[in-house]
Each structure stands twice: as structure tokens, then as C-alpha cells.
PDB file of N, CA and C in Angstrom:
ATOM      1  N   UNK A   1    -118.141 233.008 -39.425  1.00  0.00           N
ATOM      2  CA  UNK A   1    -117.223 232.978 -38.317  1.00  0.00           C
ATOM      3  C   UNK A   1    -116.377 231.718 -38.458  1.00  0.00           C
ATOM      4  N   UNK A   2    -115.318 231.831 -38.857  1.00  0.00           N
ATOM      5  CA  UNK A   2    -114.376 230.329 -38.952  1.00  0.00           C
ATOM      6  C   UNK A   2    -112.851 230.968 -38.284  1.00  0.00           C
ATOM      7  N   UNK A   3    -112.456 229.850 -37.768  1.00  0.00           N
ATOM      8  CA  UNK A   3    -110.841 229.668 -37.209  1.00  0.00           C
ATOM      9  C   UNK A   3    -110.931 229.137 -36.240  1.00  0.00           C
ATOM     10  N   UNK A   4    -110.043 228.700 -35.163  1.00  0.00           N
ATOM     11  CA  UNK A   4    -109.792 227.948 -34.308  1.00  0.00           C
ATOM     12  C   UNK A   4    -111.137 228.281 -33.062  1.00  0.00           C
ATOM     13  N   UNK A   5    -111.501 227.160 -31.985  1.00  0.00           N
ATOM     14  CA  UNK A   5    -111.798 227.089 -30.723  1.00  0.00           C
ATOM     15  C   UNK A   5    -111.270 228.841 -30.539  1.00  0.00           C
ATOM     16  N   UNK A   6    -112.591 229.175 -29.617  1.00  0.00           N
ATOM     17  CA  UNK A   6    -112.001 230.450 -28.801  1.00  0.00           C
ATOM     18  C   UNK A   6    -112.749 229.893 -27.411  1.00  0.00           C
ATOM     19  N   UNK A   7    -111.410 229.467 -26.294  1.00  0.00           N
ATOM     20  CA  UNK A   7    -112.319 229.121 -25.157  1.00  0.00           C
ATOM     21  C   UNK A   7    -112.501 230.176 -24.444  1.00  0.00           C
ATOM     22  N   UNK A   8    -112.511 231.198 -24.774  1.00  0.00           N
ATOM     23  CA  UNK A   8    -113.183 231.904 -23.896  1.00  0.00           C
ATOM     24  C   UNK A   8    -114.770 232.457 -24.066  1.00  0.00           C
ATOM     25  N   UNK A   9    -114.555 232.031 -25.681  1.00  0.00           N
ATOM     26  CA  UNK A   9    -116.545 231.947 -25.972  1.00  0.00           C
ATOM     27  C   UNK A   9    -117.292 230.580 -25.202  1.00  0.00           C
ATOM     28  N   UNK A  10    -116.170 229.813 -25.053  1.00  0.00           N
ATOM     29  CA  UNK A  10    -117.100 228.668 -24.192  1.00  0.00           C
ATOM     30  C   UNK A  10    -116.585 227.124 -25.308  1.00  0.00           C
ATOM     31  N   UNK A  11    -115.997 227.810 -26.610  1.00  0.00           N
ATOM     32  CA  UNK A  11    -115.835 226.839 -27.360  1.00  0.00           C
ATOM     33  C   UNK A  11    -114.946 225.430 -27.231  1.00  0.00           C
ATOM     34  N   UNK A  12    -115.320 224.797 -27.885  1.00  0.00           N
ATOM     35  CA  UNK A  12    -114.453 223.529 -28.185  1.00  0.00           C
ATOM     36  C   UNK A  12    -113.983 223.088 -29.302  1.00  0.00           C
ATOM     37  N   UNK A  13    -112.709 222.542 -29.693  1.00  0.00           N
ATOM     38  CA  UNK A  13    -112.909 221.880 -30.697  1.00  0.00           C
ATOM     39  C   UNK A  13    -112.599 220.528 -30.893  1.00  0.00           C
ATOM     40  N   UNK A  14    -113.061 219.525 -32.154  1.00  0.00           N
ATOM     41  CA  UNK A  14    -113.150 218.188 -31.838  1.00  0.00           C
ATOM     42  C   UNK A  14    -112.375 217.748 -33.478  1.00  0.00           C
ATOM     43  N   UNK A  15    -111.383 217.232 -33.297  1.00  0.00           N
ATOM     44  CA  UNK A  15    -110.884 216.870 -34.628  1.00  0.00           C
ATOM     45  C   UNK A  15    -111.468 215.590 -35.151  1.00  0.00           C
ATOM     46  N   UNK A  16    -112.033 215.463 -36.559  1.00  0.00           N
ATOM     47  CA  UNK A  16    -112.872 214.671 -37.110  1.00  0.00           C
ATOM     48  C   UNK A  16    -111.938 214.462 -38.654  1.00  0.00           C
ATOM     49  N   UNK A  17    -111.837 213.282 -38.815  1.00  0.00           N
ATOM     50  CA  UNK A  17    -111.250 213.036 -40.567  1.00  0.00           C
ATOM     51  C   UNK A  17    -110.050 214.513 -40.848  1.00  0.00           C
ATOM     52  N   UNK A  18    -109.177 214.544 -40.420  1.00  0.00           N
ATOM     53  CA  UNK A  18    -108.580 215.514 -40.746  1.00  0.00           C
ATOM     54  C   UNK A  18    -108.909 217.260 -40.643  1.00  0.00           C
ATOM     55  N   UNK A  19    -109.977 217.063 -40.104  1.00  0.00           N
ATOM     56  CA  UNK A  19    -110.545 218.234 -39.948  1.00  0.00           C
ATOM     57  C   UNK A  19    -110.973 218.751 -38.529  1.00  0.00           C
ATOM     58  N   UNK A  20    -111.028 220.197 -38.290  1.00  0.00           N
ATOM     59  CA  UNK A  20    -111.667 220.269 -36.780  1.00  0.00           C
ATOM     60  C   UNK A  20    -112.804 221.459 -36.579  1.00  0.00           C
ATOM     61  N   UNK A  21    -113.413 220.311 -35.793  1.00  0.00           N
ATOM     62  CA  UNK A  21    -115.005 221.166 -35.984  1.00  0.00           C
ATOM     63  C   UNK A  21    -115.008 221.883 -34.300  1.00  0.00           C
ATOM     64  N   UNK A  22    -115.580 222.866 -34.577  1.00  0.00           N
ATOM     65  CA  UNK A  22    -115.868 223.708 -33.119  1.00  0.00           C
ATOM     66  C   UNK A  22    -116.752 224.016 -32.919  1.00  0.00           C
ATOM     67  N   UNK A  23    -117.469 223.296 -31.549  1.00  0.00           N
ATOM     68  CA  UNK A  23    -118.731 223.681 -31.161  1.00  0.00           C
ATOM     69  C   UNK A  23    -118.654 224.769 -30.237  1.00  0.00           C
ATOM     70  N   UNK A  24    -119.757 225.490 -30.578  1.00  0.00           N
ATOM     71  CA  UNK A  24    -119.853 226.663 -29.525  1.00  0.00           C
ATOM     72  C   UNK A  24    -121.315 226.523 -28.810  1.00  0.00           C
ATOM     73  N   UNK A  25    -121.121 226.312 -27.680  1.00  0.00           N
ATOM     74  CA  UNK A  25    -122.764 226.502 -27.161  1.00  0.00           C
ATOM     75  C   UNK A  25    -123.463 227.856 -26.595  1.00  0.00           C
ATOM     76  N   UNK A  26    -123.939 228.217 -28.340  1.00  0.00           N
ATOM     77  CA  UNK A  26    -124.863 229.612 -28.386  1.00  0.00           C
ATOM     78  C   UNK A  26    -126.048 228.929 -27.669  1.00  0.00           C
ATOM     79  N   UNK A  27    -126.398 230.304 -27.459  1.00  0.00           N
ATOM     80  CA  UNK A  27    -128.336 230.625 -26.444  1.00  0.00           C
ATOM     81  C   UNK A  27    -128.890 229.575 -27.919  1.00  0.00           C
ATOM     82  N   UNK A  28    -128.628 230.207 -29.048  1.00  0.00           N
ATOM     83  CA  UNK A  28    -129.528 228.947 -30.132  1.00  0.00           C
ATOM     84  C   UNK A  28    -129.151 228.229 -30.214  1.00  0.00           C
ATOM     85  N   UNK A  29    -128.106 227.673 -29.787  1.00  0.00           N
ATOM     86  CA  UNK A  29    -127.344 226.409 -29.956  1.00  0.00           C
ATOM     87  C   UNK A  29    -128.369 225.462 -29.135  1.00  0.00           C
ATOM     88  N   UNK A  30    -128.086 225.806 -27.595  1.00  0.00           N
ATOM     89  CA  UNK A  30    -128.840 225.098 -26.349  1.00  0.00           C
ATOM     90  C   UNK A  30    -130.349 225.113 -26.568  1.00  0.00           C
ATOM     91  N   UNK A  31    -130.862 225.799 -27.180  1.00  0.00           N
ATOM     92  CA  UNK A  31    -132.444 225.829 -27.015  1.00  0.00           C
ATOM     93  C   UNK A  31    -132.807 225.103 -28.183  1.00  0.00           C
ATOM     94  N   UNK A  32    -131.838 225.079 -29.336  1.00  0.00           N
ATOM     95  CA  UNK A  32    -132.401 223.335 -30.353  1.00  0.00           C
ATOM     96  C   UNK A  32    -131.472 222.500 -29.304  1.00  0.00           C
ATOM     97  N   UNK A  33    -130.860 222.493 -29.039  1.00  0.00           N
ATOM     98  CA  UNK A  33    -130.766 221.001 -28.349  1.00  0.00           C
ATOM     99  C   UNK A  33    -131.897 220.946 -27.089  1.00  0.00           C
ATOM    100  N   UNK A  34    -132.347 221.691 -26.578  1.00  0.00           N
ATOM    101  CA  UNK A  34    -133.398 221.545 -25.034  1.00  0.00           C
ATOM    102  C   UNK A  34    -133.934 220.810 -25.458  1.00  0.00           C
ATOM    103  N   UNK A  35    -134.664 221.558 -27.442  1.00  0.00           N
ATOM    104  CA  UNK A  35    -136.560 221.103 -27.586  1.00  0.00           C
ATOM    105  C   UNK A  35    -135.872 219.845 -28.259  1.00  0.00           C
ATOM    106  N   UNK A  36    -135.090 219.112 -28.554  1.00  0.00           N
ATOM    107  CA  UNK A  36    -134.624 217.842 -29.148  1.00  0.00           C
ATOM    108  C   UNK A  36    -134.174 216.634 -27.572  1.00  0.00           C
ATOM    109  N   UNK A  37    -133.830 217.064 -26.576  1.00  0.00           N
ATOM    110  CA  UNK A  37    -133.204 216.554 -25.867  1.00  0.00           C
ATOM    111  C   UNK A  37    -133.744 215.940 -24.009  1.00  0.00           C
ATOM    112  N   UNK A  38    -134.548 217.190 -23.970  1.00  0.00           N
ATOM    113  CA  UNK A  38    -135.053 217.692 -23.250  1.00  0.00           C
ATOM    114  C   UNK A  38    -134.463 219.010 -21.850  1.00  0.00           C
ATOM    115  N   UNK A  39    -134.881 218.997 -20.739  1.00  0.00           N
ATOM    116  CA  UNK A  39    -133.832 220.001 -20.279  1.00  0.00           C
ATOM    117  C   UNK A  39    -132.645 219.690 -19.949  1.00  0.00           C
ATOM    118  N   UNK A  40    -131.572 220.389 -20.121  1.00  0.00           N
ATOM    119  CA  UNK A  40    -130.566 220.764 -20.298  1.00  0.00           C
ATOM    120  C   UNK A  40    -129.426 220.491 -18.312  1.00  0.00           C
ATOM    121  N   UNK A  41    -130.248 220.595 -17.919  1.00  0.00           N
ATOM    122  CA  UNK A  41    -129.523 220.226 -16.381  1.00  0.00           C
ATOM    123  C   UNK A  41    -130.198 218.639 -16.204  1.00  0.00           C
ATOM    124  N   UNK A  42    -131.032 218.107 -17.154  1.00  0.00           N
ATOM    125  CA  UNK A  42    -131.186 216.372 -16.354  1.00  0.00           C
ATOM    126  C   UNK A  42    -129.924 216.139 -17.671  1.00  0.00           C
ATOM    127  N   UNK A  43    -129.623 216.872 -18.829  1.00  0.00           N
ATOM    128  CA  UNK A  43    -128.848 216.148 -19.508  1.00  0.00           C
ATOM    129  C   UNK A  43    -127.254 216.274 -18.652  1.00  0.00           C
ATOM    130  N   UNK A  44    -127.065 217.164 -17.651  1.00  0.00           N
ATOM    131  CA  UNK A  44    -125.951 217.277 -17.506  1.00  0.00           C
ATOM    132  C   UNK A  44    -125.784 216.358 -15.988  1.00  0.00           C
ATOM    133  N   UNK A  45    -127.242 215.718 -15.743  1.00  0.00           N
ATOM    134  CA  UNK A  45    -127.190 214.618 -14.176  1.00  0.00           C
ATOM    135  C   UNK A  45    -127.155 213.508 -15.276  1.00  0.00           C
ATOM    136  N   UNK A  46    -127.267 213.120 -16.226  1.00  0.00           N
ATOM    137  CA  UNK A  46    -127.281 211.945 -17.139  1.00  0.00           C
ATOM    138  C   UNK A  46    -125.837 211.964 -17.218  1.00  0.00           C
ATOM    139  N   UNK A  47    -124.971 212.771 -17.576  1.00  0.00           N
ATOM    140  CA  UNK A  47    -123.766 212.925 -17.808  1.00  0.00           C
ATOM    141  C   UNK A  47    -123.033 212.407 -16.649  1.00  0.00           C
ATOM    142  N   UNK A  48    -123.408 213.150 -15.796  1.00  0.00           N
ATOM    143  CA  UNK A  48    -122.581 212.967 -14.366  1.00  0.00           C
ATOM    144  C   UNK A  48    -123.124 211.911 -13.897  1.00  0.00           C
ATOM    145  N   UNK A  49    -124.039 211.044 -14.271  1.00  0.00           N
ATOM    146  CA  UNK A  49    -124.012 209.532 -14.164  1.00  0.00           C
ATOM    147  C   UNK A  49    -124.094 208.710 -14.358  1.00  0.00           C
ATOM    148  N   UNK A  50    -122.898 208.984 -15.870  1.00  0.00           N
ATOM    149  CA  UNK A  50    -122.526 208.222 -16.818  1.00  0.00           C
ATOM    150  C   UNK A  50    -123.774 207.130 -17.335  1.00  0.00           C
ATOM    151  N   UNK A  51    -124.753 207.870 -18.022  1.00  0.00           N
ATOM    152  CA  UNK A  51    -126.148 207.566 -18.196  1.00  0.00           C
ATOM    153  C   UNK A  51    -126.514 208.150 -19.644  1.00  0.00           C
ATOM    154  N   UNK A  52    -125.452 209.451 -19.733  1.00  0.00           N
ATOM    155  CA  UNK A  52    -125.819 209.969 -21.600  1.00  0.00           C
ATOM    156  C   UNK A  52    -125.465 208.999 -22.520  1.00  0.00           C
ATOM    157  N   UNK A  53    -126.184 208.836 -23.498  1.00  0.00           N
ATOM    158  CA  UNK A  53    -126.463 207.863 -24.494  1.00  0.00           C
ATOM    159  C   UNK A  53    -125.182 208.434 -25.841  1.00  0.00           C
ATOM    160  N   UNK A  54    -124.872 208.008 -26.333  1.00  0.00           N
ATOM    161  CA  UNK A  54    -124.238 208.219 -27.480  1.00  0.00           C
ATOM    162  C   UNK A  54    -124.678 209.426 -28.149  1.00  0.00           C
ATOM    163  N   UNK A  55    -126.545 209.028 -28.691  1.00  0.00           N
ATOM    164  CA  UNK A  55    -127.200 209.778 -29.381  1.00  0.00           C
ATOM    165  C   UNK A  55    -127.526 210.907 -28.848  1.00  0.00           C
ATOM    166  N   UNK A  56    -127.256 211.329 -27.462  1.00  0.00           N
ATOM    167  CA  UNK A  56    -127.131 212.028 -26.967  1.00  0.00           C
ATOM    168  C   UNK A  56    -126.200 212.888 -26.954  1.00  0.00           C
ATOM    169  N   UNK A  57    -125.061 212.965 -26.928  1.00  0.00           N
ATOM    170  CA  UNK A  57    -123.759 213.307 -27.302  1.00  0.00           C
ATOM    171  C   UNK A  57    -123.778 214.214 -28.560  1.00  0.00           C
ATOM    172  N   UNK A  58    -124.177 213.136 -29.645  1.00  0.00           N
ATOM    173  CA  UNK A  58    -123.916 213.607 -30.860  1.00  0.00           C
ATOM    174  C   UNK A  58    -124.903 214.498 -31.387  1.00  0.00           C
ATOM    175  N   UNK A  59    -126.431 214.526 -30.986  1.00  0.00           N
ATOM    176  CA  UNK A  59    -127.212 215.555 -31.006  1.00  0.00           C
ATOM    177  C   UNK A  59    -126.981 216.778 -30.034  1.00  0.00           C
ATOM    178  N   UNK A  60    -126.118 216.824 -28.892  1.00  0.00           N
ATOM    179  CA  UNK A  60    -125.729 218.110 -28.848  1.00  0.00           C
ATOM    180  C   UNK A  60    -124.241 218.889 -29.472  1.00  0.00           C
ATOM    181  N   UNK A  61    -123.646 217.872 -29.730  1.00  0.00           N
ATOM    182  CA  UNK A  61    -122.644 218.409 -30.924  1.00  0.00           C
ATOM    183  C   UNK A  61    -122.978 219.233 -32.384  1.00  0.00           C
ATOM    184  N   UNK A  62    -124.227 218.343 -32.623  1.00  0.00           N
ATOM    185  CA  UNK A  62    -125.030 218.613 -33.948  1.00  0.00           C
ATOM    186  C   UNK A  62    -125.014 220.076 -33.789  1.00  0.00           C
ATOM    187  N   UNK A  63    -126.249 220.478 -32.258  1.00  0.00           N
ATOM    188  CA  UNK A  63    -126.406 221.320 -32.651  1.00  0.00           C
ATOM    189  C   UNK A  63    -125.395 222.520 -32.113  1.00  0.00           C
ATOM    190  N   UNK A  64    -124.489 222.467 -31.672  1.00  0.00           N
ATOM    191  CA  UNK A  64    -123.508 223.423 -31.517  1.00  0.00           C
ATOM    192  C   UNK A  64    -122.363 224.019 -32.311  1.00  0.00           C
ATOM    193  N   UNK A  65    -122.316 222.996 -33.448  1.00  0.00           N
ATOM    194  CA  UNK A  65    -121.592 223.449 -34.108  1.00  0.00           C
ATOM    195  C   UNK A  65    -121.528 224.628 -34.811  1.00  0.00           C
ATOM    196  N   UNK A  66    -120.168 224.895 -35.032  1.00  0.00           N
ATOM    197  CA  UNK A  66    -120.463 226.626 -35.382  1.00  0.00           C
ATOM    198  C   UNK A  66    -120.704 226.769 -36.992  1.00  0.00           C
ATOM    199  N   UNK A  67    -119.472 226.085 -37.806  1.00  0.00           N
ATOM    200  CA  UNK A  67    -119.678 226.108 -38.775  1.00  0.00           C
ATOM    201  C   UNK A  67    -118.933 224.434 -39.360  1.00  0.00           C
ATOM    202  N   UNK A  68    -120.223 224.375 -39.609  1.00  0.00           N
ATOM    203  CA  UNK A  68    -120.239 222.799 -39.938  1.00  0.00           C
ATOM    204  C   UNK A  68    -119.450 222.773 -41.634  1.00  0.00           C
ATOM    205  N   UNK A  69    -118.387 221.461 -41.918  1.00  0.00           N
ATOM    206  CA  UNK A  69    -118.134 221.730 -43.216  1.00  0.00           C
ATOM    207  C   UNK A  69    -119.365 220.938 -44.097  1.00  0.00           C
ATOM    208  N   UNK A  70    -119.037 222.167 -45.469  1.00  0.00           N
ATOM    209  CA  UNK A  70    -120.333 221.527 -46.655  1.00  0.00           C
ATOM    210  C   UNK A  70    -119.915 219.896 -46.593  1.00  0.00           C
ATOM    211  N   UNK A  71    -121.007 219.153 -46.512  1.00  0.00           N
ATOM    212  CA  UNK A  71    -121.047 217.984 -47.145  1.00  0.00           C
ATOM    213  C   UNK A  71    -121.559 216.622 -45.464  1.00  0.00           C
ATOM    214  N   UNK A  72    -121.029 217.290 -43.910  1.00  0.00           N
ATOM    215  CA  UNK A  72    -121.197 216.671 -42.883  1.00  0.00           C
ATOM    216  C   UNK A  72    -122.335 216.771 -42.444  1.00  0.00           C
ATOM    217  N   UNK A  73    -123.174 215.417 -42.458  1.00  0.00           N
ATOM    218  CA  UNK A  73    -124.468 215.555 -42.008  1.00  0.00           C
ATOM    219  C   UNK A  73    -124.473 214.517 -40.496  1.00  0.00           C
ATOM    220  N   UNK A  74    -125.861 214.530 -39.827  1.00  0.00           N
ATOM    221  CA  UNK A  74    -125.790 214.639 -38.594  1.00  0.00           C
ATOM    222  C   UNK A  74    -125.318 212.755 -38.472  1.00  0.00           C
ATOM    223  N   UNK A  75    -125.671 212.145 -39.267  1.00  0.00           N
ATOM    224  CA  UNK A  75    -125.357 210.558 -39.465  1.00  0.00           C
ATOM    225  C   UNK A  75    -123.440 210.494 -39.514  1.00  0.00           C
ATOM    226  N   UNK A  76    -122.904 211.346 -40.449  1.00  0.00           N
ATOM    227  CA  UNK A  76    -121.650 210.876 -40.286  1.00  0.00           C
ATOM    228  C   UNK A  76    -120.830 211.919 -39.252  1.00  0.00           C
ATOM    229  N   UNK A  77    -121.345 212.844 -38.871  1.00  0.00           N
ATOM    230  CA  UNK A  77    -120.705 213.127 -37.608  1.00  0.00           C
ATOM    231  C   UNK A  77    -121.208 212.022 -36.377  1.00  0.00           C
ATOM    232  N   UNK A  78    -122.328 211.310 -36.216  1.00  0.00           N
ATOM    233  CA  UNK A  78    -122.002 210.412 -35.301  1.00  0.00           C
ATOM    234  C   UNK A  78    -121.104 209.341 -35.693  1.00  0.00           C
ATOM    235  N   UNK A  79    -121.208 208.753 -37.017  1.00  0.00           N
ATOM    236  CA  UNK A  79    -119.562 207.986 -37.461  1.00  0.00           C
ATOM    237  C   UNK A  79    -118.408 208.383 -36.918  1.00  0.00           C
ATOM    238  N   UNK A  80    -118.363 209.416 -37.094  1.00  0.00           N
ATOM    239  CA  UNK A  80    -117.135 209.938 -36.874  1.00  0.00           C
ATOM    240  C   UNK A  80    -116.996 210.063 -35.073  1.00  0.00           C
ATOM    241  N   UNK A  81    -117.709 210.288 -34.209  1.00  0.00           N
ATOM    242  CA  UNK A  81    -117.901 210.467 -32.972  1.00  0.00           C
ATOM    243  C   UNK A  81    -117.549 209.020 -32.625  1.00  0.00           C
ATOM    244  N   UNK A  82    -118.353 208.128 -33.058  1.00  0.00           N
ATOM    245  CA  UNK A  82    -117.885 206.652 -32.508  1.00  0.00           C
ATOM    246  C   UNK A  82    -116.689 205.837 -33.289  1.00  0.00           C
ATOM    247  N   UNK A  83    -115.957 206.467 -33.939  1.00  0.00           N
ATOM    248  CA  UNK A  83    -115.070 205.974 -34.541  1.00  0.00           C
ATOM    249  C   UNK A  83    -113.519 206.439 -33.163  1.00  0.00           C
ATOM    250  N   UNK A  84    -113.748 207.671 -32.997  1.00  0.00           N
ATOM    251  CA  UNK A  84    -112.778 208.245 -32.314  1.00  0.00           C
ATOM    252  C   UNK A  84    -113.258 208.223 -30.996  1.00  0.00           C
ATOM    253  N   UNK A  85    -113.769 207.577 -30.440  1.00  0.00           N
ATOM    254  CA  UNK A  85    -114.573 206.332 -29.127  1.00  0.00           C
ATOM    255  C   UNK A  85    -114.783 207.676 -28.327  1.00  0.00           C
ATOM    256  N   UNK A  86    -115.108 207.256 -27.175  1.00  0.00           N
ATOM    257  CA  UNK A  86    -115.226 208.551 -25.886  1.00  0.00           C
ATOM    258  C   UNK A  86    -114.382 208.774 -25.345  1.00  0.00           C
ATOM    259  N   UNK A  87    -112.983 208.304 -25.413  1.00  0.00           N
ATOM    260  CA  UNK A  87    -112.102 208.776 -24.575  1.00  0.00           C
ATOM    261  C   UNK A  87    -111.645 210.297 -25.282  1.00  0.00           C
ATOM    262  N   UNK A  88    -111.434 210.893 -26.439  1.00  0.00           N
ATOM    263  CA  UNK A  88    -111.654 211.344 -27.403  1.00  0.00           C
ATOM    264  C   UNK A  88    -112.726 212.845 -27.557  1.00  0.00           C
ATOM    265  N   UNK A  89    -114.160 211.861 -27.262  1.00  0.00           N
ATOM    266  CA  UNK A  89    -115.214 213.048 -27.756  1.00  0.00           C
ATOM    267  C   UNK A  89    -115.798 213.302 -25.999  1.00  0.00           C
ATOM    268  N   UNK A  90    -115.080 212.807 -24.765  1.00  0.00           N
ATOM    269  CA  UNK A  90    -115.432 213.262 -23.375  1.00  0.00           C
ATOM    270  C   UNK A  90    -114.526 214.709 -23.141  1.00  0.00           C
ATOM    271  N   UNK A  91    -113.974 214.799 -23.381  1.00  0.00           N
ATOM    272  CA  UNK A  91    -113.164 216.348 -23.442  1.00  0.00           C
ATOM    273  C   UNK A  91    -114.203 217.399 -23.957  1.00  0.00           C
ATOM    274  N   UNK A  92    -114.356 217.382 -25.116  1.00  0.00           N
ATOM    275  CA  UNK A  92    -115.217 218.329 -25.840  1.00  0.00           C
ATOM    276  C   UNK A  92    -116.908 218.218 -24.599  1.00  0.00           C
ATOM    277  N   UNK A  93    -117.340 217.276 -24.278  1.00  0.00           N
ATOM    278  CA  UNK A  93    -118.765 217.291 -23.677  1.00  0.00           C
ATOM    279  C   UNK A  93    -118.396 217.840 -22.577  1.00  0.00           C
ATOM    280  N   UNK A  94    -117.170 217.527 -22.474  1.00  0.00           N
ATOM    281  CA  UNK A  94    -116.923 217.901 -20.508  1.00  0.00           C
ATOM    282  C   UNK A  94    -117.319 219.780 -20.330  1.00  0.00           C
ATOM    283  N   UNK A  95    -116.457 220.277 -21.645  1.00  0.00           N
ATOM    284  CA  UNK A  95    -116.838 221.783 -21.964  1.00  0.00           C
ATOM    285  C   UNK A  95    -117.948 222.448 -21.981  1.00  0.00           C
ATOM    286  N   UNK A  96    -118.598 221.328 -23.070  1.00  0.00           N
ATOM    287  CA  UNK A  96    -119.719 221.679 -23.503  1.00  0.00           C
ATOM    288  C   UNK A  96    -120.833 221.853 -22.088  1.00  0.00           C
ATOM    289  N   UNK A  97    -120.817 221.081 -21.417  1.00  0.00           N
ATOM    290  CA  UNK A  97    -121.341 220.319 -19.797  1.00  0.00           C
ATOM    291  C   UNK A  97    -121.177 222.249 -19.171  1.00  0.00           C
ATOM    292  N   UNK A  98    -119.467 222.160 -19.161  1.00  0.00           N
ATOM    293  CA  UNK A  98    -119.513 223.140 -18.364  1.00  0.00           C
ATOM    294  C   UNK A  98    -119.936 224.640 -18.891  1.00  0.00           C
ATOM    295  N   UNK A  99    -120.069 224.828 -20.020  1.00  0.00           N
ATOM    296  CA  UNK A  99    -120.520 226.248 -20.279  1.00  0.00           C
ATOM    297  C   UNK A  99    -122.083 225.939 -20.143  1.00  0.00           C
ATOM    298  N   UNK A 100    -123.094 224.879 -19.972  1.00  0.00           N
ATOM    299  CA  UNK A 100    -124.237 224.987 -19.784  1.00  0.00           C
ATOM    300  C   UNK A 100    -124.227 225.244 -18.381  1.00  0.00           C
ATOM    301  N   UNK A 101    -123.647 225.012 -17.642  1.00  0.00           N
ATOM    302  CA  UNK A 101    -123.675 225.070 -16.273  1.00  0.00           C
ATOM    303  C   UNK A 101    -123.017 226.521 -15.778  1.00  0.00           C
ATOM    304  N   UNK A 102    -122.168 226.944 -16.416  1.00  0.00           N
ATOM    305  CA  UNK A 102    -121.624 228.361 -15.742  1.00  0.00           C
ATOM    306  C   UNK A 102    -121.963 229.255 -16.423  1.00  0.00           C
ATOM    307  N   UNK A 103    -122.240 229.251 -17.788  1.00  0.00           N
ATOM    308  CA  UNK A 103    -122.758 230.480 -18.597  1.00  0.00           C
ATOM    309  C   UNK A 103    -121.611 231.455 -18.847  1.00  0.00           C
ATOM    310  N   UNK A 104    -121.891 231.843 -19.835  1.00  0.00           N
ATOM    311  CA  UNK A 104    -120.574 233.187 -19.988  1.00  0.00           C
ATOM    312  C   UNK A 104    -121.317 234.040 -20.610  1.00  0.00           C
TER     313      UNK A 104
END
């Protein structure tokens, strides 16, 4: 499955090094991030009070991505996440936030 964000799957996308990655938060997407993260609504009261950790962030990016390019592993997508600061990678979580919360 490759080509642009489809927001109406819930997707996002996040431009990284010339490239843009799109997370989609599948049912498998969210349930490796739960058992990595823990549940999924204290991550979204962590959020909403401005309490999510970086590593937080970037492990649910990890695992949402749809199709990751060969060669990006979970270390330099957080490079890349803190390179392009949060003003940046808060758009994409804000999505991400809200399709855990409304479901489609």
C-alpha cells in the first residue's frame, strides 16, 4: 500500500529527509503500541497534559507507520522527529490522538 496520506483512513503524513512517511493507526498498529506504551487513553491524558515524552511520540509513530522506507530504523526516525522539533511532529500526533479517540 504506498501513496499519499488518505485522511479519511485516519492517516497522516510527516515529511522526514526529503521524504514522507504516513502513519496510519491500524487496530495492529494501536495494539503494538498499547503492549509497548501502555493504554492508549492515559497516553492521550499525557498528551493533553503536555506530559508525553518524546519517546513516546516516536514509539507510536514507529508503530503506525504504513510503509516504512528500506533502510529507517526506529533510532533515526527519532533523529529525524527531534530534528524537525514539535512544532512540526504535533500535527501528525494531534491526528494520530484523534483517530484513537473517535475511531473510524
Amino acid at each position: 500500500m504506498s501513496g499519499p496520506a488518505n485522511p479519511v483512513r485516519g492517516e497522516a503524513a510527516l515529511a522526514v529527509d526529503g521524504a514522507t512517511l504516513v502513519l496510519r493507526p491500524s487496530f495492529a498498529a494501536l495494539v503494538a503500541a498499547e503492549a509497548e506504551l501502555g493504554p492508549l487513553f492515559a497516553l492521550v491524558e499525557r498528551a493533553a497534559d503536555g506530559k508525553l515524552c518524546l519517546s513516546e511520540m516516536v514509539a507510536l509513530f514507529w508503530h503506525c507507520l504504513r510503509d516504512p522506507p528500506e533502510g529507517l530504523d526506529r533510532m533515526a526516525l527519532g533523529e529525524a522527529v527531534a530534528m524537525l522539533g514539535l512544532a512540526a511532529a504535533t500535527p501528525v500526533l494531534r491526528v494520530l490522538l484523534g483517530q484513537i479517540l473517535a475511531g473510524r
